[in-house]
PDB file of N, CA and C in Angstrom:
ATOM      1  N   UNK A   1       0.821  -1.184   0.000  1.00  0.00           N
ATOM      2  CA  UNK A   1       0.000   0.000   0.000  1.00  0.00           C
ATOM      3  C   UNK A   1       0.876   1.263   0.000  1.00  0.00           C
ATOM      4  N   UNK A   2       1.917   1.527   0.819  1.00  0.00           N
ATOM      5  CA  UNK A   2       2.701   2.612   1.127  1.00  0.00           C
ATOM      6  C   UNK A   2       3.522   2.827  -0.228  1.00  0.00           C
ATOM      7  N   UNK A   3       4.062   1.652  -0.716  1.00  0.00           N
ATOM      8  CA  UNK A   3       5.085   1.748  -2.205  1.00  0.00           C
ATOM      9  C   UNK A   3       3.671   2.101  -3.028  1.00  0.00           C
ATOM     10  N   UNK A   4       2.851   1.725  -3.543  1.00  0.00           N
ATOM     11  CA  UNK A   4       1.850   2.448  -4.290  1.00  0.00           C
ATOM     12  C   UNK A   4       1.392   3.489  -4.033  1.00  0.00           C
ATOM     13  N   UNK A   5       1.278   3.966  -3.055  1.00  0.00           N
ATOM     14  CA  UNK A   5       1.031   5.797  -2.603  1.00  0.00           C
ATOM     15  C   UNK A   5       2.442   6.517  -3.129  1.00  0.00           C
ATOM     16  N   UNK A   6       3.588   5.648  -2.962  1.00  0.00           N
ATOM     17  CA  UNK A   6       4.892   6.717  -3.696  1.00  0.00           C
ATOM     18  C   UNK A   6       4.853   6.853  -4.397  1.00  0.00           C
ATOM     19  N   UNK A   7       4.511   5.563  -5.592  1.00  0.00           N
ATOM     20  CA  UNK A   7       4.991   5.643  -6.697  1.00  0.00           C
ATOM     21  C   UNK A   7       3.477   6.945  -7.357  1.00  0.00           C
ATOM     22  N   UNK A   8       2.563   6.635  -6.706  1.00  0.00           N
ATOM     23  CA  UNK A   8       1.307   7.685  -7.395  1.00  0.00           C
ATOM     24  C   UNK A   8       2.125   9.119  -6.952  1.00  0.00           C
ATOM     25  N   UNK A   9       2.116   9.713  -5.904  1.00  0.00           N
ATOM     26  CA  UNK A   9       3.003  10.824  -5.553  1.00  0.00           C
ATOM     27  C   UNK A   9       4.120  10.901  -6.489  1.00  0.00           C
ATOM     28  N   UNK A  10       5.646  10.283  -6.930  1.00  0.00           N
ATOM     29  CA  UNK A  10       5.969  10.462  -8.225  1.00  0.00           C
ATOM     30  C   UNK A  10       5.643  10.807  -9.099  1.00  0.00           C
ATOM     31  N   UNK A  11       4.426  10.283  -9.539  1.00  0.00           N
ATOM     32  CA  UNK A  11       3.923  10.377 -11.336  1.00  0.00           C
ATOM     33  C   UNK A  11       3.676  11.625 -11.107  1.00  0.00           C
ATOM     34  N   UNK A  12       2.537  12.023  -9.691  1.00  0.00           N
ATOM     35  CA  UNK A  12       1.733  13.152 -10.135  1.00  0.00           C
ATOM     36  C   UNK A  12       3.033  14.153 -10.055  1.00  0.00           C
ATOM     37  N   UNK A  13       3.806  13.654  -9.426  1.00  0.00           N
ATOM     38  CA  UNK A  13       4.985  14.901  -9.181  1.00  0.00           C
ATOM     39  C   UNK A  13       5.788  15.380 -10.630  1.00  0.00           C
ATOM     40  N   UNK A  14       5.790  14.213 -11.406  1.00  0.00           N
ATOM     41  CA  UNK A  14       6.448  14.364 -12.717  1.00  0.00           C
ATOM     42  C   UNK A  14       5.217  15.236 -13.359  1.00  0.00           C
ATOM     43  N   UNK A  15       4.509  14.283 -13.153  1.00  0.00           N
ATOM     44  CA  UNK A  15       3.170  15.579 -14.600  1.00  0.00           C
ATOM     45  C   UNK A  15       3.052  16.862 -14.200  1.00  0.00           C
ATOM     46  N   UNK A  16       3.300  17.362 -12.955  1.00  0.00           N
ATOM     47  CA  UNK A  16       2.527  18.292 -12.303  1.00  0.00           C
ATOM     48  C   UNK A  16       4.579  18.987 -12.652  1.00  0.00           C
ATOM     49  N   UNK A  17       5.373  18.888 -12.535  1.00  0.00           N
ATOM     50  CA  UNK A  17       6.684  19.265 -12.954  1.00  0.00           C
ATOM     51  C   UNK A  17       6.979  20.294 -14.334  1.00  0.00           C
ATOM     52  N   UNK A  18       6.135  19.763 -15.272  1.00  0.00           N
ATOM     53  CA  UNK A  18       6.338  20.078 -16.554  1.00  0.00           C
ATOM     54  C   UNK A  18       5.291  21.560 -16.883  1.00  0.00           C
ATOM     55  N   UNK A  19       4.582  21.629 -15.876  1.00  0.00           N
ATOM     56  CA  UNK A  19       3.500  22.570 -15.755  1.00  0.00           C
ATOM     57  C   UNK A  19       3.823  23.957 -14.946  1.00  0.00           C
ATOM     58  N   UNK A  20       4.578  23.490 -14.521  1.00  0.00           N
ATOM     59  CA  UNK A  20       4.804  25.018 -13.285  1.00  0.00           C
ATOM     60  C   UNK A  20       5.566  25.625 -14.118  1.00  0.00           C
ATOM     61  N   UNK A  21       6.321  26.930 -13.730  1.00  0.00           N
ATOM     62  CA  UNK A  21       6.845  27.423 -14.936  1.00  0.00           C
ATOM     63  C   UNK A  21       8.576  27.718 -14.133  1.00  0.00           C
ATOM     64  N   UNK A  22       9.087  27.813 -14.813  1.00  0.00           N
ATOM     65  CA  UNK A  22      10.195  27.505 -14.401  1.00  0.00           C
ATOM     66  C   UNK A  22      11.078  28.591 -13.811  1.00  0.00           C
ATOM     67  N   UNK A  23      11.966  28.837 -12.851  1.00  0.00           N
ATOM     68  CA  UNK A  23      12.269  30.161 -12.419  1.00  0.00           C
ATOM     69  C   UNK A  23      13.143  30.835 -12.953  1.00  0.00           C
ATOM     70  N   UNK A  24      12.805  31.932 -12.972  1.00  0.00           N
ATOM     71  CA  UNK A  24      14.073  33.094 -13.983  1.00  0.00           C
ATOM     72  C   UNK A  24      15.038  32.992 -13.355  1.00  0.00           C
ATOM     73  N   UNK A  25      15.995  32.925 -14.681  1.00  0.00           N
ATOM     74  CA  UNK A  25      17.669  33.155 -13.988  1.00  0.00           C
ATOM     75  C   UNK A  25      17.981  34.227 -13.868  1.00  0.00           C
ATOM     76  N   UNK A  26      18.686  34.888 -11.942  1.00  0.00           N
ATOM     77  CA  UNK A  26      19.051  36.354 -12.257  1.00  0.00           C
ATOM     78  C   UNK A  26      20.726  36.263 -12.891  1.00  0.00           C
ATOM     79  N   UNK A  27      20.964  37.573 -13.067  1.00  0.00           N
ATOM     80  CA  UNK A  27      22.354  37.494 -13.333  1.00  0.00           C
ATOM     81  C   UNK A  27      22.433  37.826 -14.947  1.00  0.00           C
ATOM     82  N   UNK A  28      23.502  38.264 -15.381  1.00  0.00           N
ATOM     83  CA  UNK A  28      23.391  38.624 -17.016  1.00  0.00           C
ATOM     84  C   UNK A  28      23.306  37.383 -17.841  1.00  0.00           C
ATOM     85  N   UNK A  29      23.049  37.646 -18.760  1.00  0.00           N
ATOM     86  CA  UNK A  29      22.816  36.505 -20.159  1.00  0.00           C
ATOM     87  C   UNK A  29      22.644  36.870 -21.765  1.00  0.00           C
ATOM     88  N   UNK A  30      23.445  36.582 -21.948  1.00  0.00           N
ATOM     89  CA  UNK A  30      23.945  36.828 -23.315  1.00  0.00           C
ATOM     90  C   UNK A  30      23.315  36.181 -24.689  1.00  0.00           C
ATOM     91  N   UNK A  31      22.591  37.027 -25.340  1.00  0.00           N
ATOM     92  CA  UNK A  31      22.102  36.519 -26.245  1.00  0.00           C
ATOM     93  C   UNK A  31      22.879  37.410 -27.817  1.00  0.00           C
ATOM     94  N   UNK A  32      22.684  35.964 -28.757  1.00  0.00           N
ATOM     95  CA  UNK A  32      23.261  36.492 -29.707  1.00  0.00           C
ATOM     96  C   UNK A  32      22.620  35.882 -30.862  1.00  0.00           C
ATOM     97  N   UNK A  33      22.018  36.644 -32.141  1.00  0.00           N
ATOM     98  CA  UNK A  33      21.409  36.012 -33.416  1.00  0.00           C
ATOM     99  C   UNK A  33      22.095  34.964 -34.059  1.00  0.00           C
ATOM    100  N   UNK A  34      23.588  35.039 -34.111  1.00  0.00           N
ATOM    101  CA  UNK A  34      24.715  34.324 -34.721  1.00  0.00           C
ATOM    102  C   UNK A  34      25.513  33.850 -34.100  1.00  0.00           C
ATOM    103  N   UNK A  35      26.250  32.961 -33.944  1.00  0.00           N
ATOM    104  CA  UNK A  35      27.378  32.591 -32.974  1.00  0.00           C
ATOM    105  C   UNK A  35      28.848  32.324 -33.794  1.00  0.00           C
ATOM    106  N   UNK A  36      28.515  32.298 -35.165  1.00  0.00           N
ATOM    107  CA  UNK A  36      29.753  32.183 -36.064  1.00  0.00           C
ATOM    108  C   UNK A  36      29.351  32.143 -37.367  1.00  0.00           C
ATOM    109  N   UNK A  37      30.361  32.908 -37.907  1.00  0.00           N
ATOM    110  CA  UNK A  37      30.630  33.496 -39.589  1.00  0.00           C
ATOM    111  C   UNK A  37      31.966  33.082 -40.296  1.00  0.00           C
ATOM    112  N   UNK A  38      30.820  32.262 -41.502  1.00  0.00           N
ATOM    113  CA  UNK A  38      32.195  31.907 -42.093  1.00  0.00           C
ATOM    114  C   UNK A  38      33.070  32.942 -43.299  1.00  0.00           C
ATOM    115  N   UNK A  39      33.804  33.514 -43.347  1.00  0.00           N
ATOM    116  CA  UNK A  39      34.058  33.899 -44.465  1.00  0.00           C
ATOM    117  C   UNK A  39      34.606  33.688 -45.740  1.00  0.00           C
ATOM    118  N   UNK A  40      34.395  32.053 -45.900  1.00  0.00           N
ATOM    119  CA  UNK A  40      35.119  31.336 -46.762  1.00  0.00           C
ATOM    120  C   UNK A  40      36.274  31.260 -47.349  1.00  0.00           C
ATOM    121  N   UNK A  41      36.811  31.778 -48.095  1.00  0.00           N
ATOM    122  CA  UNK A  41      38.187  31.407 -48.919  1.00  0.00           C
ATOM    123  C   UNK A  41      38.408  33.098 -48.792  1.00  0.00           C
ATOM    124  N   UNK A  42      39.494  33.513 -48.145  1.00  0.00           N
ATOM    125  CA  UNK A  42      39.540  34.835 -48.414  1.00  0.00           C
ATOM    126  C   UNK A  42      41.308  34.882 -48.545  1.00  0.00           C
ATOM    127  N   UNK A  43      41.511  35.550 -50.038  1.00  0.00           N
ATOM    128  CA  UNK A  43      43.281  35.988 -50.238  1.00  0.00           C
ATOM    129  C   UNK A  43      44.103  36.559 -49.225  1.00  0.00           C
ATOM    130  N   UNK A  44      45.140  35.774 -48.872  1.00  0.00           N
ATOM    131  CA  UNK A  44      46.082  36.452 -47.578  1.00  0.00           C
ATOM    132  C   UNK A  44      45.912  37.364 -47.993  1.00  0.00           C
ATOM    133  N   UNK A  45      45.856  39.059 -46.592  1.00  0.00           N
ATOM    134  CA  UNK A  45      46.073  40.123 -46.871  1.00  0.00           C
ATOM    135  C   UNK A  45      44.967  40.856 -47.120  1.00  0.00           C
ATOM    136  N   UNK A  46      43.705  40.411 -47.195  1.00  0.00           N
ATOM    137  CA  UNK A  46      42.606  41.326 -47.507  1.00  0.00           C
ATOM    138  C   UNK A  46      41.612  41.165 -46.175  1.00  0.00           C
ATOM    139  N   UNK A  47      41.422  42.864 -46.249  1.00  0.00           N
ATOM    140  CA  UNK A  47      40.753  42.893 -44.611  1.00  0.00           C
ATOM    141  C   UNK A  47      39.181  42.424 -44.815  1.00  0.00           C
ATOM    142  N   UNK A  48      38.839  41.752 -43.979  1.00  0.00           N
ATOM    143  CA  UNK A  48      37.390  41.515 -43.739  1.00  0.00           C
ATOM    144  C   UNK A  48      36.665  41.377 -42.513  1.00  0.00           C
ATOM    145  N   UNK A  49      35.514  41.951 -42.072  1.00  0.00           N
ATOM    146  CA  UNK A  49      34.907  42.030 -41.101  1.00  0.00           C
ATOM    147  C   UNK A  49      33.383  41.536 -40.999  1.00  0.00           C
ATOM    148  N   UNK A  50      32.733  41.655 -39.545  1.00  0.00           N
ATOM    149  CA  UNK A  50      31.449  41.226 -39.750  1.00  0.00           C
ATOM    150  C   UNK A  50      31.103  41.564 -38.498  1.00  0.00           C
ATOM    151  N   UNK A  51      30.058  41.907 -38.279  1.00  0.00           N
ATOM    152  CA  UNK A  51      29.448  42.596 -37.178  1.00  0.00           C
ATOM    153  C   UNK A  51      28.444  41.552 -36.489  1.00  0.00           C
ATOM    154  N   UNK A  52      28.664  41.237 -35.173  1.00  0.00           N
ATOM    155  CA  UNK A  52      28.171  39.960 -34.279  1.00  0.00           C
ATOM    156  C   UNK A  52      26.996  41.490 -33.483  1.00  0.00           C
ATOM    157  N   UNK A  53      25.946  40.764 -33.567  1.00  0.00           N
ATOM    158  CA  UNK A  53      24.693  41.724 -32.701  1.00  0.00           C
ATOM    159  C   UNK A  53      24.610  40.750 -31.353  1.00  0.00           C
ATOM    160  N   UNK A  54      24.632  41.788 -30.464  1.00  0.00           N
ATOM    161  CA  UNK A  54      24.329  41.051 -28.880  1.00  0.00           C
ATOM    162  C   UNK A  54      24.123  41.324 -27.968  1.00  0.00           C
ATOM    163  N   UNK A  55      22.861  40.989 -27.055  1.00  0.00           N
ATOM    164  CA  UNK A  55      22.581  41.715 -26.433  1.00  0.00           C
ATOM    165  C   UNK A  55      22.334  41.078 -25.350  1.00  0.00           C
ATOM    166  N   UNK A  56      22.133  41.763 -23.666  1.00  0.00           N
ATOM    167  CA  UNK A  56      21.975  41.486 -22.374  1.00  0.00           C
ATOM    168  C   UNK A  56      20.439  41.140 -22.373  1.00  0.00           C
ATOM    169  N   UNK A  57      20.309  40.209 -22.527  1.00  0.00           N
ATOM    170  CA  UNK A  57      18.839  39.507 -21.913  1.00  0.00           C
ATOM    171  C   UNK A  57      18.758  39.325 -20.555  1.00  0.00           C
ATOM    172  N   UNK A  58      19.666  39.463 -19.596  1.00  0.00           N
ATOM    173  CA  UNK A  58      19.313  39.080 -18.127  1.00  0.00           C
ATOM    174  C   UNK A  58      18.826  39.863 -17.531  1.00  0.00           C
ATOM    175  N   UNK A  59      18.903  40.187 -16.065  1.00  0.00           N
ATOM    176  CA  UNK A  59      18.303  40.953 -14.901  1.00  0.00           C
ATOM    177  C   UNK A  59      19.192  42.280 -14.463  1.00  0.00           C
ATOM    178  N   UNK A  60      20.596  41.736 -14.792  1.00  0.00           N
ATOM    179  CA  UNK A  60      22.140  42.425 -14.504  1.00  0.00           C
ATOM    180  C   UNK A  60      22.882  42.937 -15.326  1.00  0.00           C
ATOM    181  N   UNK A  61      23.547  43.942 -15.560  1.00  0.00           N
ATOM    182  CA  UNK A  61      24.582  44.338 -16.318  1.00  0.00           C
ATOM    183  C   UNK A  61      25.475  43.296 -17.516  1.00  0.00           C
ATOM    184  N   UNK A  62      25.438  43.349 -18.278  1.00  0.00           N
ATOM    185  CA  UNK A  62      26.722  42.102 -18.810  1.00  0.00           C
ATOM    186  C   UNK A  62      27.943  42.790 -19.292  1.00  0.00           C
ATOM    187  N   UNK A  63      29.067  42.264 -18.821  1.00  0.00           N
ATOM    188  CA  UNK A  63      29.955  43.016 -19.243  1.00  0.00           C
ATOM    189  C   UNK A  63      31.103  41.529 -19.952  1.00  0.00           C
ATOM    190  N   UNK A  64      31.283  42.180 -21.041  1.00  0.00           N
ATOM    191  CA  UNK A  64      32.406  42.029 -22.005  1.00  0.00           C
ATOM    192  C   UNK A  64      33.753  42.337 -21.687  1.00  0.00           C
ATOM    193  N   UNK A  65      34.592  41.456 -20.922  1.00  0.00           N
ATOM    194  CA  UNK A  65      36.296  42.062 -20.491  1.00  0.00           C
ATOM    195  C   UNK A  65      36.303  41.823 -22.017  1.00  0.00           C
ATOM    196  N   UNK A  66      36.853  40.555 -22.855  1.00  0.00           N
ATOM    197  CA  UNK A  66      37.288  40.564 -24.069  1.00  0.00           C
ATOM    198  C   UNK A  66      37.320  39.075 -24.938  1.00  0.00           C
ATOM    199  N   UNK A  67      37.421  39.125 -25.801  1.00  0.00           N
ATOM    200  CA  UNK A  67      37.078  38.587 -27.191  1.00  0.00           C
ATOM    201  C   UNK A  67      38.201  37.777 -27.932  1.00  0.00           C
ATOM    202  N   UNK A  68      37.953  36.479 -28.133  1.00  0.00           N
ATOM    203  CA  UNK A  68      38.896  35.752 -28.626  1.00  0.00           C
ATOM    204  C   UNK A  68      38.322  35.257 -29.556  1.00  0.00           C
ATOM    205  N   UNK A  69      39.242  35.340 -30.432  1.00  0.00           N
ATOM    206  CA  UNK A  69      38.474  35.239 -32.503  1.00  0.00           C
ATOM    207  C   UNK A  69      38.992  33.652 -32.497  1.00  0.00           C
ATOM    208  N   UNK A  70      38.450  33.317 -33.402  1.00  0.00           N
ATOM    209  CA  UNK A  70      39.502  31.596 -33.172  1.00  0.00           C
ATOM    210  C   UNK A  70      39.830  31.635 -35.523  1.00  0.00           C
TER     211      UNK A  70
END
């Protein structure tokens, strides 16, 4: 009787899980449209650029110390 009252308490705990809504994360968070650009075959020596859009979706400030290109 007692293991069948858990296991019902489980289930409903799982169904009833997927329903609540889930809690906001504080703290900054970084959102970005793109995460990488290829620029295909480009001749040593010719400059090329591309502009990454991004923005603070969180609760907090986001700050950028710095940027490593790979």
């Amino acid at each position: 009787m007692k293991n069948g009252l858990a296991v019902m308490a489980v289930l409903i705990f799982v169904v009833f899980a997927g329903v609540l809504p889930a809690q906001e994360v504080k703290g900054p968070r970084i959102e970005a449209k793109e995460v990488r650009y290829d620029f295909g075959k480009v001749v040593q020596g010719t400059l090329v650029s591309h502009v990454f859009e991004v923005r603070d979706a969180g609760s907090e400030p986001l700050v950028i110390d710095r940027v490593v290109p790979s």
